[in-house]
Protein backbone atom coordinates (compact mmCIF):
# COMPACT_ATOMS: atom_id res chain seq x y z
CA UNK A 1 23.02 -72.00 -53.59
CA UNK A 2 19.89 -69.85 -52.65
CA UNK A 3 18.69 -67.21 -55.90
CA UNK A 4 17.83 -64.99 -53.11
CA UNK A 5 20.03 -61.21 -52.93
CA UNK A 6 22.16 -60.93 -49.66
CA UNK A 7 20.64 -58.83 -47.20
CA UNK A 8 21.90 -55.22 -47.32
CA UNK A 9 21.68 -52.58 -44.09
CA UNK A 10 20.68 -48.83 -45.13
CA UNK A 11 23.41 -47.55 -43.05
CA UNK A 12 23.46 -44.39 -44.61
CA UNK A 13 19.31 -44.15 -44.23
CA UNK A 14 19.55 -45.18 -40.32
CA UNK A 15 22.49 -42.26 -39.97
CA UNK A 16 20.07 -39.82 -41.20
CA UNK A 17 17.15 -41.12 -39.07
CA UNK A 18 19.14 -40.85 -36.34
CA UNK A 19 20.96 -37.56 -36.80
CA UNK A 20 17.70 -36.01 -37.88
CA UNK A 21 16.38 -37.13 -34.47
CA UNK A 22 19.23 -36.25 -32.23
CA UNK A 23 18.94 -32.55 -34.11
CA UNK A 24 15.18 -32.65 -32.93
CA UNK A 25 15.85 -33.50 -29.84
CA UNK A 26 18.52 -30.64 -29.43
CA UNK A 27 15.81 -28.20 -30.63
CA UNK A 28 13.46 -29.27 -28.53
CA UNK A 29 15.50 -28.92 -25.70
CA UNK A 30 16.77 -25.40 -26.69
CA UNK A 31 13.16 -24.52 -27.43
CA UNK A 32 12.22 -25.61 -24.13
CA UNK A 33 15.09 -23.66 -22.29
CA UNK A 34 14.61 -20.84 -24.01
CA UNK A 35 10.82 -20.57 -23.28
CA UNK A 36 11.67 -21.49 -19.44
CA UNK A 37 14.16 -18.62 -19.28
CA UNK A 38 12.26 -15.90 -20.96
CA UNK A 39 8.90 -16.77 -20.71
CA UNK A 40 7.49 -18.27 -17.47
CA UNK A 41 5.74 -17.54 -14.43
CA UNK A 42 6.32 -16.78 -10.73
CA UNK A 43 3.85 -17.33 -7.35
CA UNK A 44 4.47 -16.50 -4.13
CA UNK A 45 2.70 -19.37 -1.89
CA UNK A 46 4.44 -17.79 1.42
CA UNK A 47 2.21 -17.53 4.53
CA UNK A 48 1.63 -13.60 4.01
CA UNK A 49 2.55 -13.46 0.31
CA UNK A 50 5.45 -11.29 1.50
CA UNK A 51 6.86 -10.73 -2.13
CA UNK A 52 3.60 -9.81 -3.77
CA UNK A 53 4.01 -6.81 -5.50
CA UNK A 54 1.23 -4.58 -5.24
CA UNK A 55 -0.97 -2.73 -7.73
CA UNK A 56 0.83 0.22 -7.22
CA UNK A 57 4.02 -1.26 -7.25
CA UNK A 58 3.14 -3.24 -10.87
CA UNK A 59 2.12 0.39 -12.19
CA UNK A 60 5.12 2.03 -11.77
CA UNK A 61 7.49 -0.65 -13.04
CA UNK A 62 4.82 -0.91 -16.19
CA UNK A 63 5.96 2.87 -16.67
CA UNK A 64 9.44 1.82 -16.59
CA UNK A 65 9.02 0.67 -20.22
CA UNK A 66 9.07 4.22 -21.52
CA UNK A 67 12.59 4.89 -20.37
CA UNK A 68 15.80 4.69 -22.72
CA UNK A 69 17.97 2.86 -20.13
CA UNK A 70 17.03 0.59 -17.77
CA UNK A 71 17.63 1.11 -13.86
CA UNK A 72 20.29 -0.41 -12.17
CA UNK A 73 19.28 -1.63 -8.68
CA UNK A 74 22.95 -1.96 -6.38
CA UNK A 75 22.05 -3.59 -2.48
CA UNK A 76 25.25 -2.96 -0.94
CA UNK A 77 25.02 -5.01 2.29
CA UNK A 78 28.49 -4.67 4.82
CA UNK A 79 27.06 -6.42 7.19
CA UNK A 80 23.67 -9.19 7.82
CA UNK A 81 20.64 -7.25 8.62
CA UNK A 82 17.32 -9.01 9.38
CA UNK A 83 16.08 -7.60 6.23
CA UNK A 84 18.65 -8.35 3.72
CA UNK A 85 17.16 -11.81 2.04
CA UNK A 86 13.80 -10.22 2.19
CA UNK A 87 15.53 -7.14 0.27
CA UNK A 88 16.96 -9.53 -2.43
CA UNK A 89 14.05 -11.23 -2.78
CA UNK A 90 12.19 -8.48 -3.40
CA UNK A 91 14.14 -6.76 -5.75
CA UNK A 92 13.92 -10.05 -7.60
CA UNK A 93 10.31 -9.89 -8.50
CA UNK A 94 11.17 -6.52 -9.50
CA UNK A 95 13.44 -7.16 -12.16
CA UNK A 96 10.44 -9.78 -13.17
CA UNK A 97 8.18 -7.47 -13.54
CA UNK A 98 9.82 -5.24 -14.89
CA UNK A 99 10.78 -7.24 -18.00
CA UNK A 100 14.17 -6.43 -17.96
CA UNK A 101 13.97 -2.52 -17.03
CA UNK A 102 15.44 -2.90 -13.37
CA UNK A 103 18.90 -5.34 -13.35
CA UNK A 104 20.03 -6.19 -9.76
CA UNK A 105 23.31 -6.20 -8.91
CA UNK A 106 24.33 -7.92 -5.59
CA UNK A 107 27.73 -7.12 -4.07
CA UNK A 108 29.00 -8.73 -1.41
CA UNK A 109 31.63 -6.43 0.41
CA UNK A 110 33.80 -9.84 1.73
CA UNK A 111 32.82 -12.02 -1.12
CA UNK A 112 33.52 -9.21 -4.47
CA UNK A 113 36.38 -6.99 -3.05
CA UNK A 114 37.38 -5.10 -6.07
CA UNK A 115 33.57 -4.86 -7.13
CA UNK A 116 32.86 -3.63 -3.37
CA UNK A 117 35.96 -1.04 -3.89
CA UNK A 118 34.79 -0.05 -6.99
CA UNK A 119 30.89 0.72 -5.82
CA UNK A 120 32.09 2.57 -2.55
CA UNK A 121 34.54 4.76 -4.48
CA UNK A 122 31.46 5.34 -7.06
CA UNK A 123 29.09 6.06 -4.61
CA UNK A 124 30.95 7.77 -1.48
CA UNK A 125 29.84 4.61 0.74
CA UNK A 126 31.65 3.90 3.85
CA UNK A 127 32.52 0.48 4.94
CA UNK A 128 29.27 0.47 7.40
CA UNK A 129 26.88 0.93 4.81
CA UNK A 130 23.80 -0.96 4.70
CA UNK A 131 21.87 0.02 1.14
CA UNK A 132 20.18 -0.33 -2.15
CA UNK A 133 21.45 2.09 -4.72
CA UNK A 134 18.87 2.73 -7.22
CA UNK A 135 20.85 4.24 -10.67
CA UNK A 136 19.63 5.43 -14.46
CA UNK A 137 21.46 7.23 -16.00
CA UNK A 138 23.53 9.04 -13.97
CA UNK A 139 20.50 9.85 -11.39
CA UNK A 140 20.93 8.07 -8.20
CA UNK A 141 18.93 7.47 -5.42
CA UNK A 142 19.79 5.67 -1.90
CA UNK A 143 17.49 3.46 0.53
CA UNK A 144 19.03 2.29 3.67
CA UNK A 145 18.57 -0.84 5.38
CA UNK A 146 16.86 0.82 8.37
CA UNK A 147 14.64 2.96 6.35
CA UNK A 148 13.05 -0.29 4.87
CA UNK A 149 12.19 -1.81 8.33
CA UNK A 150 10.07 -1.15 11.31
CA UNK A 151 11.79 -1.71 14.78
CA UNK A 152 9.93 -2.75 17.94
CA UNK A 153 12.72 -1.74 20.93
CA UNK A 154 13.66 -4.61 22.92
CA UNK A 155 12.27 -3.88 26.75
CA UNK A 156 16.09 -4.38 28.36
CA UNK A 157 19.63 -3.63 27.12
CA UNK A 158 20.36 -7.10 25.70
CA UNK A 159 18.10 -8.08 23.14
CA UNK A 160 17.92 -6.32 19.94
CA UNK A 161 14.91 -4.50 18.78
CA UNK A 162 12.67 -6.90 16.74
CA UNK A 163 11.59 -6.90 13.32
CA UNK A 164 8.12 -5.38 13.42
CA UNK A 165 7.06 -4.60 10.18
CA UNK A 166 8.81 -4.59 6.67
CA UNK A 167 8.31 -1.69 4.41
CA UNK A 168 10.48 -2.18 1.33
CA UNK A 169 8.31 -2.37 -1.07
CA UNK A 170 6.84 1.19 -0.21
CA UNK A 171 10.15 2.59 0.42
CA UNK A 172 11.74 0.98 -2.87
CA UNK A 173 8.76 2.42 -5.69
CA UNK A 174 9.20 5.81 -3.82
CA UNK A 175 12.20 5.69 -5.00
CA UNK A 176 11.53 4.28 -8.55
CA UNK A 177 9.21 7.19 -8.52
CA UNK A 178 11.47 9.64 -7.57
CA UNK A 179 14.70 8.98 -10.16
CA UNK A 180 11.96 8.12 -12.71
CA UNK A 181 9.78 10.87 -12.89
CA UNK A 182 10.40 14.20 -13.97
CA UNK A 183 10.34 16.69 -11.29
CA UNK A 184 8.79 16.82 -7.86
CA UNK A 185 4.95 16.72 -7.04
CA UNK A 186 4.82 19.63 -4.40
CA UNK A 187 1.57 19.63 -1.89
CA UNK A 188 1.04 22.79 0.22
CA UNK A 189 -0.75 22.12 3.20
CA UNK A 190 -2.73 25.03 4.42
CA UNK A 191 -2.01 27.20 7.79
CA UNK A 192 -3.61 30.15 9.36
CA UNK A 193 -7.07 28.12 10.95
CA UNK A 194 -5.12 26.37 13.58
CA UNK A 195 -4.24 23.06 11.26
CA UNK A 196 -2.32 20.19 11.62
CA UNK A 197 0.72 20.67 10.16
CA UNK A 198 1.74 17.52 8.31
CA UNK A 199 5.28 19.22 7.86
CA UNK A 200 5.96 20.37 11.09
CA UNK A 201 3.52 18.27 13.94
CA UNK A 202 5.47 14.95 15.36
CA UNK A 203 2.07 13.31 15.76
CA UNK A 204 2.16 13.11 11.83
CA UNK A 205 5.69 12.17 10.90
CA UNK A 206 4.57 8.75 9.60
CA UNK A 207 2.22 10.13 7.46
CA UNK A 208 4.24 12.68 6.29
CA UNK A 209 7.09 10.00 5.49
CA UNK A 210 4.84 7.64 3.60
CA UNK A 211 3.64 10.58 1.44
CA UNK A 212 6.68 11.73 0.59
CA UNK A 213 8.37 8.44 -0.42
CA UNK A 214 5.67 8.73 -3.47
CA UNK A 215 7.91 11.48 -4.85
CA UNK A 216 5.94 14.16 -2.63
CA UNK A 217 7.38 17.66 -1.32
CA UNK A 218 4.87 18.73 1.10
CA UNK A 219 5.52 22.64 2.06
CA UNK A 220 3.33 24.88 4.31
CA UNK A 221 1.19 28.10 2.91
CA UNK A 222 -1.04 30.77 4.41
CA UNK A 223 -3.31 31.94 2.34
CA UNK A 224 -3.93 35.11 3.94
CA UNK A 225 -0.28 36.02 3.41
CA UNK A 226 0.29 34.37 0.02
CA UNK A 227 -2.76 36.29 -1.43
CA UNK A 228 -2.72 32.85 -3.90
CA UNK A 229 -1.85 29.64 -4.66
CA UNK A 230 1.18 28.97 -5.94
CA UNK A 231 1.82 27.50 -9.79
CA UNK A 232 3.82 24.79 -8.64
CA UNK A 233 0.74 23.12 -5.96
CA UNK A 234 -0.27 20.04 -7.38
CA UNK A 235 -2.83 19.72 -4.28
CA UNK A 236 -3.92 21.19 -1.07
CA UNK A 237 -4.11 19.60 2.00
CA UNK A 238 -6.37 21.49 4.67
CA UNK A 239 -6.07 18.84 7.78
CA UNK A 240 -8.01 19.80 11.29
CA UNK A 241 -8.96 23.21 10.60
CA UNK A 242 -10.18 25.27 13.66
CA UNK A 243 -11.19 28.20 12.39
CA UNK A 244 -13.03 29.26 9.72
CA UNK A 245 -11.65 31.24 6.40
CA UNK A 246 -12.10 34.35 5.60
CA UNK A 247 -14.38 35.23 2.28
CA UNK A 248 -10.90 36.17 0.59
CA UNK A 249 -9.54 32.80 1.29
CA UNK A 250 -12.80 31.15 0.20
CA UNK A 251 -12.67 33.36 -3.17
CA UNK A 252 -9.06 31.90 -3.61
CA UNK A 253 -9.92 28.37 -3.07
CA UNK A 254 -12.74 28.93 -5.90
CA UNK A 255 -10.34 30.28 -8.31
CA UNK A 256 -8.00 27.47 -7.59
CA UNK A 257 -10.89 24.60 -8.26
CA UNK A 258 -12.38 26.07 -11.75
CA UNK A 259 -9.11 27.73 -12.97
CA UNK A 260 -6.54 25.55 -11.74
CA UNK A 261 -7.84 21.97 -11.45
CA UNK A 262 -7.71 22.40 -8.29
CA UNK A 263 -6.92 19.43 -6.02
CA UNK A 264 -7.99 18.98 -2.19
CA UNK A 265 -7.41 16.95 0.52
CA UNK A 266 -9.46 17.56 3.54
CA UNK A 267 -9.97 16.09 6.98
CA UNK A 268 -12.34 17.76 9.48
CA UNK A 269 -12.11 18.85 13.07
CA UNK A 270 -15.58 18.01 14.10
CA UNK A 271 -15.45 19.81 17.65
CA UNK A 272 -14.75 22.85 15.52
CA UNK A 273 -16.91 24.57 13.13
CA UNK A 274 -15.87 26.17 9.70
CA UNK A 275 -19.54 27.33 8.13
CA UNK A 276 -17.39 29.38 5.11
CA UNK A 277 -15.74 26.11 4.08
CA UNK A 278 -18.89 24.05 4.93
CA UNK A 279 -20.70 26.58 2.25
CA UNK A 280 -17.59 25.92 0.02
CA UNK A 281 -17.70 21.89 0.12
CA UNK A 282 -21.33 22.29 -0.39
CA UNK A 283 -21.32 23.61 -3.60
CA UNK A 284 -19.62 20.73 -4.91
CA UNK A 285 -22.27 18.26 -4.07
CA UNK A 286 -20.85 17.73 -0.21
CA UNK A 287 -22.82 18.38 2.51
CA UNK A 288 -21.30 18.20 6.37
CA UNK A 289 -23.31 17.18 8.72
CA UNK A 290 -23.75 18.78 12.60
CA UNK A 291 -23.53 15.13 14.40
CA UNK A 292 -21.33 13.03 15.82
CA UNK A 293 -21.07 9.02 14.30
CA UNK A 294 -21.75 6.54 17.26
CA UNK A 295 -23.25 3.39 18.24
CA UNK A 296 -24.69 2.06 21.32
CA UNK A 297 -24.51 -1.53 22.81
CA UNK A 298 -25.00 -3.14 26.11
CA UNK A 299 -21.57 -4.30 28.07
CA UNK A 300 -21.31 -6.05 30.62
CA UNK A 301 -19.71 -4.17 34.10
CA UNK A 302 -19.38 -5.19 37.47
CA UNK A 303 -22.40 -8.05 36.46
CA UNK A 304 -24.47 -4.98 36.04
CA UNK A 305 -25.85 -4.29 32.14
CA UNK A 306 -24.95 -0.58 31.04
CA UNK A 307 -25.47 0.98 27.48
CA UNK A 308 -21.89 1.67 25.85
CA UNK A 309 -21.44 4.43 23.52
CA UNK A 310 -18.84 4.26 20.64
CA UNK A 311 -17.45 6.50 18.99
CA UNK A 312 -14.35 5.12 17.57
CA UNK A 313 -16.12 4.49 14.58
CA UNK A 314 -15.61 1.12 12.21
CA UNK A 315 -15.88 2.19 8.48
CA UNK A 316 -16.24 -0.11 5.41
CA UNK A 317 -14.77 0.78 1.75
CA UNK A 318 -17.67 1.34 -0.77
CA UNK A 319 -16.64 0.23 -4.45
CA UNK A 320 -17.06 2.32 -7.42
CA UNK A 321 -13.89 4.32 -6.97
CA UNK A 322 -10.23 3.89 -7.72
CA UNK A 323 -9.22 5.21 -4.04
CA UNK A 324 -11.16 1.93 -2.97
CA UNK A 325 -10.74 -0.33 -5.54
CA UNK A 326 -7.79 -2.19 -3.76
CA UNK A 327 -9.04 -1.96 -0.47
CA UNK A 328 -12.07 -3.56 -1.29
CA UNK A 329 -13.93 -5.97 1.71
CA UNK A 330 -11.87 -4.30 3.84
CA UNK A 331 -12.43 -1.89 6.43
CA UNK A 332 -10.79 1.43 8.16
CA UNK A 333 -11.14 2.64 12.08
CA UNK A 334 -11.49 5.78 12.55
CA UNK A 335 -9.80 6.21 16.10
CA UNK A 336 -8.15 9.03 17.90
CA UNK A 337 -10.91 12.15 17.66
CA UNK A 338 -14.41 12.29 16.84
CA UNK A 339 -16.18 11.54 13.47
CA UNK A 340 -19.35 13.78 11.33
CA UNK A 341 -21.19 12.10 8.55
CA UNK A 342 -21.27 13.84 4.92
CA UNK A 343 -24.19 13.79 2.72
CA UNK A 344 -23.75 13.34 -1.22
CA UNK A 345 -26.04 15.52 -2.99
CA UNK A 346 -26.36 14.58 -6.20
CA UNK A 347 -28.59 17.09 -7.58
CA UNK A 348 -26.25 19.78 -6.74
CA UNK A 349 -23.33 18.12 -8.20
CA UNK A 350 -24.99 17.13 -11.77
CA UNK A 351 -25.83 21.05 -11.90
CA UNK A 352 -22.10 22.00 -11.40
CA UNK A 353 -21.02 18.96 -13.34
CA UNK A 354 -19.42 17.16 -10.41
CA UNK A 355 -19.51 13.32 -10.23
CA UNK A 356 -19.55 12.07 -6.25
CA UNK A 357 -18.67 8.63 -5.04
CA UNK A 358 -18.53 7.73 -1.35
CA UNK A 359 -15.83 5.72 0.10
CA UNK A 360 -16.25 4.57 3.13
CA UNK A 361 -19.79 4.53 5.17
CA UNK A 362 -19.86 3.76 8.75
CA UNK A 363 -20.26 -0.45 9.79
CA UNK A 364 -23.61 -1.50 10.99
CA UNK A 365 -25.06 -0.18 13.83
CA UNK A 366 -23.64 3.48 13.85
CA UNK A 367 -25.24 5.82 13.24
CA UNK A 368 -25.01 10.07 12.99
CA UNK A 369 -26.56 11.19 15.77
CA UNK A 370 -27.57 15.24 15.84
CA UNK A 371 -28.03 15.36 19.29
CA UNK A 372 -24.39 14.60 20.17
CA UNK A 373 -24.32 17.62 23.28
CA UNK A 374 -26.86 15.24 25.07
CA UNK A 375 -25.82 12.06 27.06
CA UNK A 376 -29.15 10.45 25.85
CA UNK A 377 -28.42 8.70 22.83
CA UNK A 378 -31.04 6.48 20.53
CA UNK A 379 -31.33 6.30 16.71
CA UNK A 380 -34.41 8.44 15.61
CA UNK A 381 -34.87 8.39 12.11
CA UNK A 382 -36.66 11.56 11.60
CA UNK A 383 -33.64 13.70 12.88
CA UNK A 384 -30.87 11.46 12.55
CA UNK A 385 -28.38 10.50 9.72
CA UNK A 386 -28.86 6.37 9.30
CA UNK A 387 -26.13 4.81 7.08
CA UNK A 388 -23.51 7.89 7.37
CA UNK A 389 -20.96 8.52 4.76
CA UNK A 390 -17.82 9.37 6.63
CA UNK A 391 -15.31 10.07 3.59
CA UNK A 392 -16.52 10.90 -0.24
CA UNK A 393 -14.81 12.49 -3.67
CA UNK A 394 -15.60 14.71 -6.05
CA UNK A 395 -14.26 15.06 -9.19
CA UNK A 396 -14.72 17.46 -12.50
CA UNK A 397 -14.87 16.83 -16.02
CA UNK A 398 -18.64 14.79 -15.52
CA UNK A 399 -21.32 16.15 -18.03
CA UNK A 400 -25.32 15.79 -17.22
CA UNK A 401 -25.40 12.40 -18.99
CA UNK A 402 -22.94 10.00 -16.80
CA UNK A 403 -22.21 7.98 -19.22
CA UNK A 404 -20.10 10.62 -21.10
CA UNK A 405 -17.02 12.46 -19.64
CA UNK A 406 -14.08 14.89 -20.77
CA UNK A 407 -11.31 14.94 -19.09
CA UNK A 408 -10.82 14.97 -15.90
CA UNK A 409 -10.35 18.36 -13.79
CA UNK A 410 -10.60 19.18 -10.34
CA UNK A 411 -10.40 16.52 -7.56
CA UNK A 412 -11.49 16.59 -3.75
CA UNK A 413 -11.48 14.21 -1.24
CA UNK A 414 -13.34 14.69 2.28
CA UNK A 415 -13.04 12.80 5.11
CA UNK A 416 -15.10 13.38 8.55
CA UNK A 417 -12.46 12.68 10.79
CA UNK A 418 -8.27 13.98 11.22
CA UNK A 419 -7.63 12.45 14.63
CA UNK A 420 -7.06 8.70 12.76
CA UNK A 421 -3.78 10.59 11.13
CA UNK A 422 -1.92 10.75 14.21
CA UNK A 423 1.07 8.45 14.63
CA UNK A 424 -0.04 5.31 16.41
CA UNK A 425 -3.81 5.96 15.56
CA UNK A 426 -3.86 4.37 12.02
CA UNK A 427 -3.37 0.55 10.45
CA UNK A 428 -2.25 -0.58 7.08
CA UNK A 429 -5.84 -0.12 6.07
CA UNK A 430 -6.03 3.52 6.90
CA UNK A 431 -2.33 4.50 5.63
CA UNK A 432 -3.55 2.93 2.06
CA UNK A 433 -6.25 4.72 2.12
CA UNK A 434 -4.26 8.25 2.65
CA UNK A 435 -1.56 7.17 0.40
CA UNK A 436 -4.57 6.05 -2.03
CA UNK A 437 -6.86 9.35 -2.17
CA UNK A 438 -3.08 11.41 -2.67
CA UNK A 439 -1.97 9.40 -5.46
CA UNK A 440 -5.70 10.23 -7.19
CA UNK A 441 -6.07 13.75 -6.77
CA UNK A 442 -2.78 13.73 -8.61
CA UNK A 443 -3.88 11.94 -11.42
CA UNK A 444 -1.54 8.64 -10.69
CA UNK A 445 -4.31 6.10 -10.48
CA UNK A 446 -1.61 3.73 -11.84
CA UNK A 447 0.13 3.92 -8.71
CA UNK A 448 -2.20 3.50 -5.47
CA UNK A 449 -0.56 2.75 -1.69
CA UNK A 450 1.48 0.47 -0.45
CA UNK A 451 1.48 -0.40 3.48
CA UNK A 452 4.28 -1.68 5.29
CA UNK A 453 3.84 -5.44 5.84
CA UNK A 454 3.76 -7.14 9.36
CA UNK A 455 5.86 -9.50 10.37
CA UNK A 456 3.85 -12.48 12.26
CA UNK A 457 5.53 -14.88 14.09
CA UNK A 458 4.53 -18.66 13.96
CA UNK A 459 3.84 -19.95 17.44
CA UNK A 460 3.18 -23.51 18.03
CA UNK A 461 0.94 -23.70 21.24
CA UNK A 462 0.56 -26.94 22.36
CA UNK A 463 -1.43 -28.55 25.73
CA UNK A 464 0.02 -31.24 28.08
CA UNK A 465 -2.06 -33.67 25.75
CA UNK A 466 -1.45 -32.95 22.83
CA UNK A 467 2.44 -33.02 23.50
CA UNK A 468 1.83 -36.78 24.89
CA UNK A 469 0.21 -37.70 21.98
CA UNK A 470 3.16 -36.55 19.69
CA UNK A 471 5.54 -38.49 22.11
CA UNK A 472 3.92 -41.53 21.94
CA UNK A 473 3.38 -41.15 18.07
CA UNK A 474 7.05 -40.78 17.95
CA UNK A 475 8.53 -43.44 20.57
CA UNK A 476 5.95 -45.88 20.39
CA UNK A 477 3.81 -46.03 17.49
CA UNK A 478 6.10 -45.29 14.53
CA UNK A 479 9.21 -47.69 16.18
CA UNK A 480 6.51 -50.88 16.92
CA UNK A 481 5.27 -50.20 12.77
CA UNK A 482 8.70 -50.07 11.55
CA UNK A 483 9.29 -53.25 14.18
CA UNK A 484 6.14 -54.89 12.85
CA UNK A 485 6.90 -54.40 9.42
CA UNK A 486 10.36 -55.82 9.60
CA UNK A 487 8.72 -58.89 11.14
CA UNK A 488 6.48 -59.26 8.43
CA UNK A 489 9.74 -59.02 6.06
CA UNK A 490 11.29 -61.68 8.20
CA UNK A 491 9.39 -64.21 8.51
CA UNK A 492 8.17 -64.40 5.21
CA UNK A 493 11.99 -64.88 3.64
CA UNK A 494 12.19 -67.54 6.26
CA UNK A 495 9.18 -69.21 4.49
């Protein structure tokens, strides 16, 4: 017999190992899961980035962390729209970024019955409602399907209008705006010098929509007949004027910028002067100029050279401001009406304590020419404005040294042109830029514009070629290689 000890297993050792493991391996995986479901990210790799939430939309969610409940988002669908997915969607990468402040709820009238039941009886919906309810705390606000889309008619009685643009985003943080904030921002837009009336003129319903989805009442005033301006005015808006104002009205609009932070909004009616209010503007550091922003270039008519002469003018978006920030390397036209230049006097401003920036200069080749009631036009640099400004702010609160500042006061924007506000004149760009310059002269530089997003179509053009090529690819060249290689596969088991 063998002196040596029988071998022994450490059962009880292994047990451990392995149980010790196995509990490892459970944390890990909870670990992991947990991290994946509270802590990750999300991209949107789409053609257009169509869920992209923009800076303005990011700022007003961010502000969503300072309520006490969170806001319950409701779509209440009865029937398929063409923008109900993309509604969903969205309102997914809200509740993302809002870190749990905005919980969608989706309810499916034919799916959820008693849920359905239950929100219409809540609510007051019918059974042909199409919309997001937007609730906190007993506050409520409504978006319709229709409001969130724009509609291209169809050209006969059949089709159905098409999908043209999709503007939920914009029409959704109005709303967040709206049941979130506390009160209403109220604009007065000024009357009595033959404005544009952003409340009353069709031409400028779509601005006056997009406005006031950011939680904007917009409400006419004379001044002549007020005698003042009202507490309540968080800005002015003085669009197209015609005439000039009277040295009462001017005296008002001073009181209003030193006493009252005053905030303005103003877009010029070239063809008419307004010296009073040019004298006004100039005494913050803005200067209007008497010409006319053009360029000239040769075209091509008939085979016959003749000398062009624009004066829908292309503008660019200078940096340095928060109006532009977002809308930077991009550019505005200025369509619809003719355009001045503005000149930023700086020495003025530093004496008054203003701080300019301009926003958007004309593109290359334009130029403000002073001799605009001549047919004659050429660039002379001793009389005419090279480089024009076309739009510029001015804001308060700037001491002497630039690198210092209190906080901030009044706020003005000027722009050279009004006829780009009309419906059907302006772009994405140029709505942004609106939406942008209101949202600063009310101190929200959080929340800057949003623009309705297009809806491009993917067409696959192809020539007579090209569509042989693909045929043969696919009924010649890909059978023979699949017939090839299975002759290959053949032939060598038969070896």
């Amino acid at each position: 017999m063998s002196d040596k000890p029988p071998f022994s297993i450490p059962r009880i050792r292994i047990g451990l190992h392995v149980a010790v493991q196995i509990v490892l391996v459970l944390l890990l995986f909870a670990v992991a899961n947990y991290l994946g479901f509270n802590h990750f990210n999300r991209w949107d790799f789409s053609r257009d980035q169509k869920y992209r939430l923009s800076e303005q939309t990011r700022g007003v969610v961010a502000n969503l962390a300072n309520l006490k409940k969170p806001v319950h988002a409701i779509v209440f669908f009865s029937g398929a729209t063409p923008v109900t997915q993309d509604v969903i969607r969205l309102l997914k990468e809200y509740a993302y970024a809002s870190k749990k402040m905005i919980n969608v709820e989706v309810v499916d009238p034919f799916l959820a019955v008693t849920r359905a039941r239950e929100v219409a009886a809540q609510y007051k919906l019918r059974d042909n409602d199409n919309v997001v309810i937007l609730d906190i705390d007993g506050r409520s606000k409504f978006v319709t399907a229709e409001s969130m889309a724009d509609w291209e008619p169809s050209m006969n009685n059949v089709d159905a209008p098409r999908l043209k643009a999709f503007k939920g985003e914009a029409v959704l943080t109005g709303a967040l705006l709206e049941i979130t904030e506390q009160g209403v921002n109220r604009i007065y837009a000024l009357t009595g010098h033959g404005e544009k009336q952003i409340d009353a003129d069709k031409s400028l319903t779509n601005l006056k929509d997009y406005i006031e989805r950011q939680n904007i009442q917009i409400a006419p005033l004379n001044l002549a007949e007020a005698g003042a301006i009202p507490d309540d005015a968080k800005a002015l808006m003085i669009i197209a004027p015609k005439q000039d104002f009277t040295d009462a009205e001017i005296k008002i609009l001073e009181h209003y910028w030193t006493e009252k932070r005053g905030r303005f909004f103003i877009a010029l009616e070239p063809e008419f002067s307004t010296p009073r209010l040019a004298i006004f503007l100039a005494g913050r550091g803005l200067s209007v100029n008497d010409d006319r922003v053009l360029r000239v270039a040769l075209a091509r008519l008939s085979g016959e050279l003749i000398r062009g002469v624009w004066t829908e003018v292309v503008g660019d978006f200078v940096e340095g401001s928060p109006i532009t920030r977002p809308l930077a390397g991009g550019n505005v036209n200025f369509v619809g009406g003719k355009t001045q230049s503005l000149t930023l006097n700086e020495v003025q401003a530093q004496t008054v304590g203003v701080q300019l920036h301009a926003l958007i200069k004309a593109a290359a080749g334009f130029w403000g020419e002073t001799k605009h009631e001549t047919k004659e036009y050429y660039f002379d640099p001793d009389e005419d404005n090279a480089d024009p400004v076309i739009a510029a702010s001015a804001e308060t609160g700037w001491l002497l040294d630039p690198r210092l500042r209190v906080e901030s006061a009044s706020r003005l924007v000027l722009i050279g042109s009004s006829g780009f506000l009309a419906d059907g004149q302006h772009a994405a760009s140029e709505l942004d830029f609106v939406l942008n310059s209101v949202n600063w002269l009310l101190h929200r530089e959080e929340i800057l514009g949003i623009a309705p997003k297009p809806v491009r179509n993917l067409a696959l053009n192809l020539t007579e070629v090209q569509l042989g090529s693909i045929a043969s690819l696919v009924m010649v060249v890909i059978p023979a290689c699949a017939a090839l290689l299975g002759l290959v596969v053949w032939l060598r088991r038969k070896v």
